[in-house]
Protein backbone atom coordinates (compact mmCIF):
# COMPACT_ATOMS: atom_id res chain seq x y z
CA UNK A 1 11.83 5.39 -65.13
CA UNK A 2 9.16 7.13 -62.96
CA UNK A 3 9.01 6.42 -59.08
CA UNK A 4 5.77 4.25 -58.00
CA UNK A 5 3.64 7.21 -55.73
CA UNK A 6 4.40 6.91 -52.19
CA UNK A 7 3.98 8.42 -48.77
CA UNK A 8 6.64 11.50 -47.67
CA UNK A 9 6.97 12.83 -44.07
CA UNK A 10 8.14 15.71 -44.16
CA UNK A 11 8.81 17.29 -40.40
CA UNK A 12 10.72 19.99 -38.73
CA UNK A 13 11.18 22.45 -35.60
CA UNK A 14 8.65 24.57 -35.21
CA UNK A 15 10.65 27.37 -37.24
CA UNK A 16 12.02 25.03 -39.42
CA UNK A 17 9.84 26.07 -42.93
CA UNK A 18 8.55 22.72 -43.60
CA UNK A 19 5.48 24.54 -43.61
CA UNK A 20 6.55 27.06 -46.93
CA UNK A 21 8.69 24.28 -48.24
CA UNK A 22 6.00 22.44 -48.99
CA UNK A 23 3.47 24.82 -50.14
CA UNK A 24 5.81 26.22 -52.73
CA UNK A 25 6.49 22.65 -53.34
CA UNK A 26 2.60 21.80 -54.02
CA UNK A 27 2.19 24.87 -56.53
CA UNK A 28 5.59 23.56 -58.34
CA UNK A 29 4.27 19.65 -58.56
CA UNK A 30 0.69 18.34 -59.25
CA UNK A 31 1.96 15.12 -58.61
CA UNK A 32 1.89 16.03 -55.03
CA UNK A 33 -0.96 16.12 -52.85
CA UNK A 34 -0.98 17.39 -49.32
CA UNK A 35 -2.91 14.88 -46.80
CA UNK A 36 -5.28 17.09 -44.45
CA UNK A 37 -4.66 16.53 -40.75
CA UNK A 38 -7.39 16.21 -38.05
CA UNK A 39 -7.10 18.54 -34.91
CA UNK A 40 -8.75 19.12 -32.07
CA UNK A 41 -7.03 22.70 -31.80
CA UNK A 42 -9.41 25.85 -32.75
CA UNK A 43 -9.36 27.34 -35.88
CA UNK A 44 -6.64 30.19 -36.30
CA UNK A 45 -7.29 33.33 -37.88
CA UNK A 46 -7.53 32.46 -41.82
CA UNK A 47 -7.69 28.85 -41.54
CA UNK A 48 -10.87 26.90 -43.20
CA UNK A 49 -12.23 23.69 -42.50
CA UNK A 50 -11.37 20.62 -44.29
CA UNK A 51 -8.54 23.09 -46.56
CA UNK A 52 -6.35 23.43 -43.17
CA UNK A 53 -7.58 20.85 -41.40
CA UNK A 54 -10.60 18.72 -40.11
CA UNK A 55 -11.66 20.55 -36.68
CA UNK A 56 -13.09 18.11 -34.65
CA UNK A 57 -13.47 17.97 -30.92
CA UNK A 58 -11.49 15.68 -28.26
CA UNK A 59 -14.44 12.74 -27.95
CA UNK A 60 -14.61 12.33 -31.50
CA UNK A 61 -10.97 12.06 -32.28
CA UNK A 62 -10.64 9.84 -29.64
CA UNK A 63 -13.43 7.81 -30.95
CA UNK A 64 -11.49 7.44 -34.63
CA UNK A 65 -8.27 6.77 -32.76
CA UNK A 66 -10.55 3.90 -30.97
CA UNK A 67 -11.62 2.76 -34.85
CA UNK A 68 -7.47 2.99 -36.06
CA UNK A 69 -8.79 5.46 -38.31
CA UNK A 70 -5.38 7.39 -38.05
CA UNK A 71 -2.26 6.42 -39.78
CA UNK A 72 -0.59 8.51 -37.22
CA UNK A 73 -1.76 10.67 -34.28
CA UNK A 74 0.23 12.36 -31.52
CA UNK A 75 -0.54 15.16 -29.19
CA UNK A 76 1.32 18.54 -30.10
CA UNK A 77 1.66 21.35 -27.86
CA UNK A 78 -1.43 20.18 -25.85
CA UNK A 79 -3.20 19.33 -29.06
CA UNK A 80 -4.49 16.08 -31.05
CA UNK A 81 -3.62 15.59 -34.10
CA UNK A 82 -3.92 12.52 -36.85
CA UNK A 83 -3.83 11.44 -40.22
CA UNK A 84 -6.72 9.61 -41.45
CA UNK A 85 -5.65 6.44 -43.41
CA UNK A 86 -8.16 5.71 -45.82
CA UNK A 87 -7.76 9.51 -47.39
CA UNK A 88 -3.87 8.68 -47.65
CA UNK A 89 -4.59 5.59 -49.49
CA UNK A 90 -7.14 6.73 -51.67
CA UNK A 91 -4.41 9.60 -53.07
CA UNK A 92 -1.60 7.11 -53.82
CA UNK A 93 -4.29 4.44 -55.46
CA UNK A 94 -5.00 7.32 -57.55
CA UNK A 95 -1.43 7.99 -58.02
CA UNK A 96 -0.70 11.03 -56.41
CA UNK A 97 2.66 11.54 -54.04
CA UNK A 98 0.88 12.14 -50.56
CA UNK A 99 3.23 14.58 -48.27
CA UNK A 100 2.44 14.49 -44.81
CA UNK A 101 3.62 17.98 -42.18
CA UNK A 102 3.84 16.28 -39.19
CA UNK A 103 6.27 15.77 -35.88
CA UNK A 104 8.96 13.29 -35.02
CA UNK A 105 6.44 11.39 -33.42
CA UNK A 106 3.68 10.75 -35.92
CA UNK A 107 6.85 10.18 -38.29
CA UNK A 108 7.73 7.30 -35.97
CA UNK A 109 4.26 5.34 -36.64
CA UNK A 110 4.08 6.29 -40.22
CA UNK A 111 7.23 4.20 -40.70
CA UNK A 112 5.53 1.01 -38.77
CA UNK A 113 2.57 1.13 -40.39
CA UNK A 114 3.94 2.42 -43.65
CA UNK A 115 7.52 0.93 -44.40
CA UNK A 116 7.92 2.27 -48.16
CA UNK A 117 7.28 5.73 -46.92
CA UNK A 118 10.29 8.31 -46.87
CA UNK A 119 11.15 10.21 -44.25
CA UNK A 120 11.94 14.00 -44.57
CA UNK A 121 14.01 16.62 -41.32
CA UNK A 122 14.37 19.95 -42.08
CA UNK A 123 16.98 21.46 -40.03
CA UNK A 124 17.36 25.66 -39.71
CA UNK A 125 21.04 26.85 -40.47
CA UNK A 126 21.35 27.89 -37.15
CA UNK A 127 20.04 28.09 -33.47
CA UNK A 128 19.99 32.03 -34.44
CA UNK A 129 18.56 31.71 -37.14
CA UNK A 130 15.92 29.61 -35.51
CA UNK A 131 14.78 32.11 -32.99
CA UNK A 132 14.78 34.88 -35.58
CA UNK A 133 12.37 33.42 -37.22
CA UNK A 134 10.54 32.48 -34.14
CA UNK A 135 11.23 36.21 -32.86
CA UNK A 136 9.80 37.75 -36.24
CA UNK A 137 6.45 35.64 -36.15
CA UNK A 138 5.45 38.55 -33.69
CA UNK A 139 2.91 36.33 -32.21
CA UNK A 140 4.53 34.94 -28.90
CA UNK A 141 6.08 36.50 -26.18
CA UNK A 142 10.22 35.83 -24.88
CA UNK A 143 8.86 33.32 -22.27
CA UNK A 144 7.31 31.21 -24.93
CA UNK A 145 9.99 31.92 -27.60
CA UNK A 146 12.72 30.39 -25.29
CA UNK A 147 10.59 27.70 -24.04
CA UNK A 148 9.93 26.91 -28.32
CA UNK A 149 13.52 27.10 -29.08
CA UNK A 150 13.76 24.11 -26.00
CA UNK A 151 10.91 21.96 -27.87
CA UNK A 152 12.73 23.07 -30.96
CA UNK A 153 16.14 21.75 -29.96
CA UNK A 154 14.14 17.88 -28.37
CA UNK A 155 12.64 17.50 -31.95
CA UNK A 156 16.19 18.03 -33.47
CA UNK A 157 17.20 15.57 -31.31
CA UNK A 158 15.44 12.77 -33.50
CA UNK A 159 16.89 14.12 -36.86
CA UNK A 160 18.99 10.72 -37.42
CA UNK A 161 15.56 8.64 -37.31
CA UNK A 162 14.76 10.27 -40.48
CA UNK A 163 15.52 9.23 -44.13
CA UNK A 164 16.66 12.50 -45.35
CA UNK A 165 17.98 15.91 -43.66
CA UNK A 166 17.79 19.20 -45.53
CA UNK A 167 19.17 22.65 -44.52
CA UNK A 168 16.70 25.30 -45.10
CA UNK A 169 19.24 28.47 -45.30
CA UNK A 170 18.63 29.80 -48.79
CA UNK A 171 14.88 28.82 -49.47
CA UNK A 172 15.08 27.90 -53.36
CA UNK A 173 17.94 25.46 -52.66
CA UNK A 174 15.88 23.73 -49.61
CA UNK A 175 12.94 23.36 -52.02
CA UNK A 176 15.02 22.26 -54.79
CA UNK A 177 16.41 19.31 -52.39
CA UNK A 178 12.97 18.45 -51.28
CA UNK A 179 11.88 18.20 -54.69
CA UNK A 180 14.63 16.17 -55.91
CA UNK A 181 13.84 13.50 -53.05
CA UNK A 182 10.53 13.48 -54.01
CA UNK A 183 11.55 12.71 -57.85
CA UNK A 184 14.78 11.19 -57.48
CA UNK A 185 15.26 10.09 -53.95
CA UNK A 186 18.20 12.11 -53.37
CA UNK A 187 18.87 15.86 -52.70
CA UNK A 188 20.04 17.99 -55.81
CA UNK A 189 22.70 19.56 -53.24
CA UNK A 190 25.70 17.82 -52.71
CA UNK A 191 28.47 18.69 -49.81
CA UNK A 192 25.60 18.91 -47.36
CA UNK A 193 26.88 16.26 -45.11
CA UNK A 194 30.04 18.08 -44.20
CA UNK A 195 28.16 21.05 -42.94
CA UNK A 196 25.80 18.41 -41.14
CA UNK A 197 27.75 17.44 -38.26
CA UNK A 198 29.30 20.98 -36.83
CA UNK A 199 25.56 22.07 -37.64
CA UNK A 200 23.50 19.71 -35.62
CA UNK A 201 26.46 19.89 -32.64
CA UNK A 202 25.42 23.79 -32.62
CA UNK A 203 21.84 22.99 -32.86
CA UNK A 204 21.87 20.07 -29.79
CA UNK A 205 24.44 22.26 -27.33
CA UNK A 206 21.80 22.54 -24.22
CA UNK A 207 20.19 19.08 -25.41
């Protein structure tokens, strides 16, 4: 018996590879559609308007925050963000899973306004591992690594306030897991939970 569509959050330190999780997960499924955020950040190099995101300026978003046009909106590294809640509904009426990449935060008023929804962390295998990836970006310098790995470790923090956790070491296995949740409600992985708890004590330390 197939699952009714519904609303996933799927978030993660920034690091984390929510972000390749679920694009490999969108070419995999066509039963999954990818909900476009607003932002009032600029463009970056590559990105494309209303593929990426809806660019908008700070007035207007604050004027569709004013209208509870957002399901959820939170300011992210100095940035607005939101998901607009008629385009969410629109995708599930039309029976589409809708995923949403967002923070801890926005995943906190999703669940209010949106109790069916499920809930998605995605943890890194390590706080190593974390920078690395961070480190091989080649885009920031130290300075802002360290101070990311801090904002990395405060989002960890809020892993238990999430449905699901999923440990992106080996990439295929993560995506598997994600995709099982989405299909099944459960990860394909089993044995995770015993790696959970010396994992996340690693991962909080300087918390």
């Amino acid at each position: 018996m197939s699952l009714a569509p519904n609303l996933y959050v799927v978030a993660a330190p920034s690091g984390g590879g929510k972000t390749s999780l679920i694009d490999a997960l969108l070419k995999r499924d066509d039963r999954v559609s990818l909900s476009i955020s607003h932002t009032t950040r600029p463009p970056r190099p590559g990105e494309v308007e209303n593929v990426h995101y809806y660019f908008t300026d700070p007035a207007t978003f604050r004027g569709l925050v004013a209208e509870n046009a957002f399901l959820e909106h939170a300011t992210v590294f100095g940035h607005l963000y939101g998901t607009g809640r008629e385009a969410v509904m629109k995708m599930i009426d039309q029976g589409q899973d809708v995923m949403l990449d967002i923070d801890w935060q926005g995943a906190a008023q999703v669940r209010e306004s949106f109790p069916s929804s499920c809930s998605i962390f995605i943890l890194p295998p390590s706080l190593a591992e974390l920078r690395a990836r961070l480190s091989r970006r080649g885009q920031d310098k130290p300075e802002v690594i360290e101070k990311r790995m801090r904002e990395a470790q405060a989002e960890i923090s809020h892993y238990d306030e999430f449905d699901f956790c999923i440990i992106n070491d080996v990439f295929e296995e993560a995506l598997e897991d994600l995709h099982s949740i989405i299909r099944n409600r459960a990860p394909r992985r089993r044995g995770q939970e015993k790696r959970m708890a010396p994992l996340l004590a690693e991962l909080l330390e300087t918390v």
